[in-house]
Protein backbone atom coordinates (compact mmCIF):
# COMPACT_ATOMS: atom_id res chain seq x y z
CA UNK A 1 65.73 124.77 55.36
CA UNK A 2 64.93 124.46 58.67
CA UNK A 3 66.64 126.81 61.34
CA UNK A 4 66.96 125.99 65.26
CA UNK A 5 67.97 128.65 67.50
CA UNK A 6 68.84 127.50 71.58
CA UNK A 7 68.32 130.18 74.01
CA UNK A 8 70.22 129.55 76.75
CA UNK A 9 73.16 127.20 76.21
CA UNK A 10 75.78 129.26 76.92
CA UNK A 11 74.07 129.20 80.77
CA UNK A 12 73.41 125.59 80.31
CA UNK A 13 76.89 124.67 78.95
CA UNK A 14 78.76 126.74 82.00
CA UNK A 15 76.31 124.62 84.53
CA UNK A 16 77.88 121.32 83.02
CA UNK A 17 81.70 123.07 83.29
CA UNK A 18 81.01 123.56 87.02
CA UNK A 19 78.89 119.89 87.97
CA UNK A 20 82.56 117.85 87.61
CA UNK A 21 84.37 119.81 90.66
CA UNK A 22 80.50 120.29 92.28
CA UNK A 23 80.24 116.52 91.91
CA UNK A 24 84.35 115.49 92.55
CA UNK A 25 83.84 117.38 96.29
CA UNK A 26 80.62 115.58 97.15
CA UNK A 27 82.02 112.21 96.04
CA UNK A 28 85.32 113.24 98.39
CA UNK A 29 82.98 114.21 101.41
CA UNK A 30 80.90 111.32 100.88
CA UNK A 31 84.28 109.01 100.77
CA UNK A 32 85.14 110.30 104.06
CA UNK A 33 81.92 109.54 105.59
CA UNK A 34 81.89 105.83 104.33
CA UNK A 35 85.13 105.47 105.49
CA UNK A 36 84.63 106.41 109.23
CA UNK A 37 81.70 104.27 108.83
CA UNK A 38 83.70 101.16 107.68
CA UNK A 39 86.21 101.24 110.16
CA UNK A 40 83.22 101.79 112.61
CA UNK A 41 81.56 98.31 111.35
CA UNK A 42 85.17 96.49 110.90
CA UNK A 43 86.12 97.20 114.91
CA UNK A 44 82.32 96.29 115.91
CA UNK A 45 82.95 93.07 114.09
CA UNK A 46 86.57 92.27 115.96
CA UNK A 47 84.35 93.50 119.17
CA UNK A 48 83.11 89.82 119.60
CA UNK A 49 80.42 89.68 116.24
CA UNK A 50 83.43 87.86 114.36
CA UNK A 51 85.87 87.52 116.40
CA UNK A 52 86.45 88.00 120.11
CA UNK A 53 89.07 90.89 121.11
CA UNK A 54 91.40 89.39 123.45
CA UNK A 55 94.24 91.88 122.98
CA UNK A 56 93.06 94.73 120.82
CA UNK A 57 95.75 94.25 118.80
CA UNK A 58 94.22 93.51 115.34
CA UNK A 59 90.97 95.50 116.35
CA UNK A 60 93.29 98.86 117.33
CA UNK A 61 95.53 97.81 113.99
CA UNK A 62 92.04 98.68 112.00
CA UNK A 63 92.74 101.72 109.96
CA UNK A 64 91.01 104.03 107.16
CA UNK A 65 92.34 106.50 104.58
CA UNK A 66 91.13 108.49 101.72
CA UNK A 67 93.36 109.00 98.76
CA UNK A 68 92.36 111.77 96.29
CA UNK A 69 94.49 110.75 93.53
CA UNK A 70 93.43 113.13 90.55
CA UNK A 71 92.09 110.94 88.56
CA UNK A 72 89.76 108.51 91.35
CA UNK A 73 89.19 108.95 94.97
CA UNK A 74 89.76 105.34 97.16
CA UNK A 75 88.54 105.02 100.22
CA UNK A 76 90.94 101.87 101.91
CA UNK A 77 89.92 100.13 104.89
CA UNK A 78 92.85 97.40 106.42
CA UNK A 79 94.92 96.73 108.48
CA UNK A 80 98.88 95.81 108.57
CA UNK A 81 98.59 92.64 111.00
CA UNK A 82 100.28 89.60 109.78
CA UNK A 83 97.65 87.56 111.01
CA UNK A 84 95.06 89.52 109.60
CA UNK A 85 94.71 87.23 106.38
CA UNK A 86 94.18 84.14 107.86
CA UNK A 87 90.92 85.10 110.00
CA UNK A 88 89.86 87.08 106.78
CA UNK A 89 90.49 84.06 104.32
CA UNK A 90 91.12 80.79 106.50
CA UNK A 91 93.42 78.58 105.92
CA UNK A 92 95.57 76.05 107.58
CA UNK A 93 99.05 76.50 109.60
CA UNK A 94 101.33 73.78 109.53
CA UNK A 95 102.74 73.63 112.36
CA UNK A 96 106.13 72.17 112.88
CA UNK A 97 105.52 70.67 116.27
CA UNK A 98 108.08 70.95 119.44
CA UNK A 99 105.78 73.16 121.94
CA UNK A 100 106.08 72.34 124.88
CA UNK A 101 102.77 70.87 127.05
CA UNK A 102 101.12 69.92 129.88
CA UNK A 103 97.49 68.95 131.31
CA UNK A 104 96.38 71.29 134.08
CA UNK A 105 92.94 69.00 134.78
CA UNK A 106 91.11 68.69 131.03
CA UNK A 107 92.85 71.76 130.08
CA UNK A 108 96.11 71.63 127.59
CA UNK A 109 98.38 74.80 128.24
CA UNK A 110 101.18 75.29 126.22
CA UNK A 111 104.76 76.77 127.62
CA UNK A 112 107.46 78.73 126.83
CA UNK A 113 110.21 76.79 125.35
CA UNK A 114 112.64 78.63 127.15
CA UNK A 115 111.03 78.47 130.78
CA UNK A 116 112.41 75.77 133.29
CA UNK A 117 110.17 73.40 133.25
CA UNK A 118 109.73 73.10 129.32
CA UNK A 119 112.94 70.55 129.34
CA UNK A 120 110.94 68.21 130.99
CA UNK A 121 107.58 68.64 129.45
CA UNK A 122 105.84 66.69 126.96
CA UNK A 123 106.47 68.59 122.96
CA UNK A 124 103.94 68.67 119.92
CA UNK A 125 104.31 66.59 116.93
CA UNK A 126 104.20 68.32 113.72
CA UNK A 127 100.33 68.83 112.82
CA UNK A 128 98.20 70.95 110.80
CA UNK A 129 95.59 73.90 112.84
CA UNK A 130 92.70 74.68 110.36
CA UNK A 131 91.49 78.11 110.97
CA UNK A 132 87.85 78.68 109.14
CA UNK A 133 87.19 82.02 107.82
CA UNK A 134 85.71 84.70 109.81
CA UNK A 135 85.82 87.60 107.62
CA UNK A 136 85.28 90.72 109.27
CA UNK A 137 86.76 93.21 106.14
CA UNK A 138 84.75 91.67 103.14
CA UNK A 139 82.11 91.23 105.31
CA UNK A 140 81.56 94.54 106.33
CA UNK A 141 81.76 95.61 102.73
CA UNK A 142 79.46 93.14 101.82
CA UNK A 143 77.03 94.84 103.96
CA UNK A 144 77.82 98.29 103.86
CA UNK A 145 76.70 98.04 100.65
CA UNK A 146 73.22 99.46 100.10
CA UNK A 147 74.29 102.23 102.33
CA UNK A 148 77.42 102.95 99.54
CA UNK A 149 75.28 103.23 96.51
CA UNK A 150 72.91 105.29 98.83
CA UNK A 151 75.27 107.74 99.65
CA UNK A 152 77.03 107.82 96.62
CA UNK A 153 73.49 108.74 95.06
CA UNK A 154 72.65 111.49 97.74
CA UNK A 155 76.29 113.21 96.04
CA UNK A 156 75.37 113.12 92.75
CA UNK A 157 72.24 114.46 93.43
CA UNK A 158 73.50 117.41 95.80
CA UNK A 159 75.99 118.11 92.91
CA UNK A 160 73.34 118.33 90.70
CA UNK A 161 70.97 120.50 92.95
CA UNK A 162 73.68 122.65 94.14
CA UNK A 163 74.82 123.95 90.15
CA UNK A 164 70.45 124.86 89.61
């Protein structure tokens, strides 16, 4: 019979016990980071790389949060625009016509149907606007991505180095 006798495992065993939370906190800090990054690269791309800002309304909607949930951490990057979607995804409006119009030179500029002048102007027919995609979220995750796994790498490996 052979006999095997491990010196050390109760030192080895406790290290293990303690990488989880070691590891759990460096995944958290590194969330946090990548988050602040994101929305960083998400508003540079509604700066005028994707889409031009004209009212800082979607580009000041942009938003990040970190949710430590137990279980998983998210890190969640959005915004709560309704017309987010459509620049994200595309698509195509139907629109049901009846805006009022006129020609200033070349130039088509639309009125409120309310004002004065719209009972006497010129209205839309019903007509579909195609808007093409110009992803700015999936984008930026798209390309954030090297520097993800990077840093999700750097925290397993200070979790590791910090329980030696």
């Amino acid at each position: 019979m052979i006999t095997a006798v491990i010196i050390g495992d109760r030192q080895y065993i406790a290290k293990l016990q303690n990488f989880a939370p070691r590891l759990r906190d460096q995944i958290l800090n590194s969330t946090r980071r990548l988050e602040f990054m994101m929305v960083a690269k998400v508003k540079g791309k509604l700066s005028g790389e994707v889409l031009k800002n004209r009212t800082n309304h979607l580009r000041g909607s942009i938003h990040g949060e970190v949710r430590d949930l137990g279980d998983k951490i998210e890190g969640i990057t959005g915004t709560n625009v309704v017309y987010a979607r459509i620049h994200e995804y595309g698509g195509t409006i139907n629109h049901p016509g009846g805006t009022a119009y006129f020609f200033n030179g070349s130039r088509c500029v639309f009125a409120r149907n309310d004002s004065l002048f719209a009972q006497i102007m010129k209205r839309t027919k019903a007509h579909k606007i195609p808007i093409p995609e110009r992803s700015f979220l999936r984008s930026s995750l798209r390309e954030m991505r090297p520097t993800i796994i990077n840093e999700y790498e750097k925290a397993v490996s200070k979790a590791a180095q910090n329980g030696s």
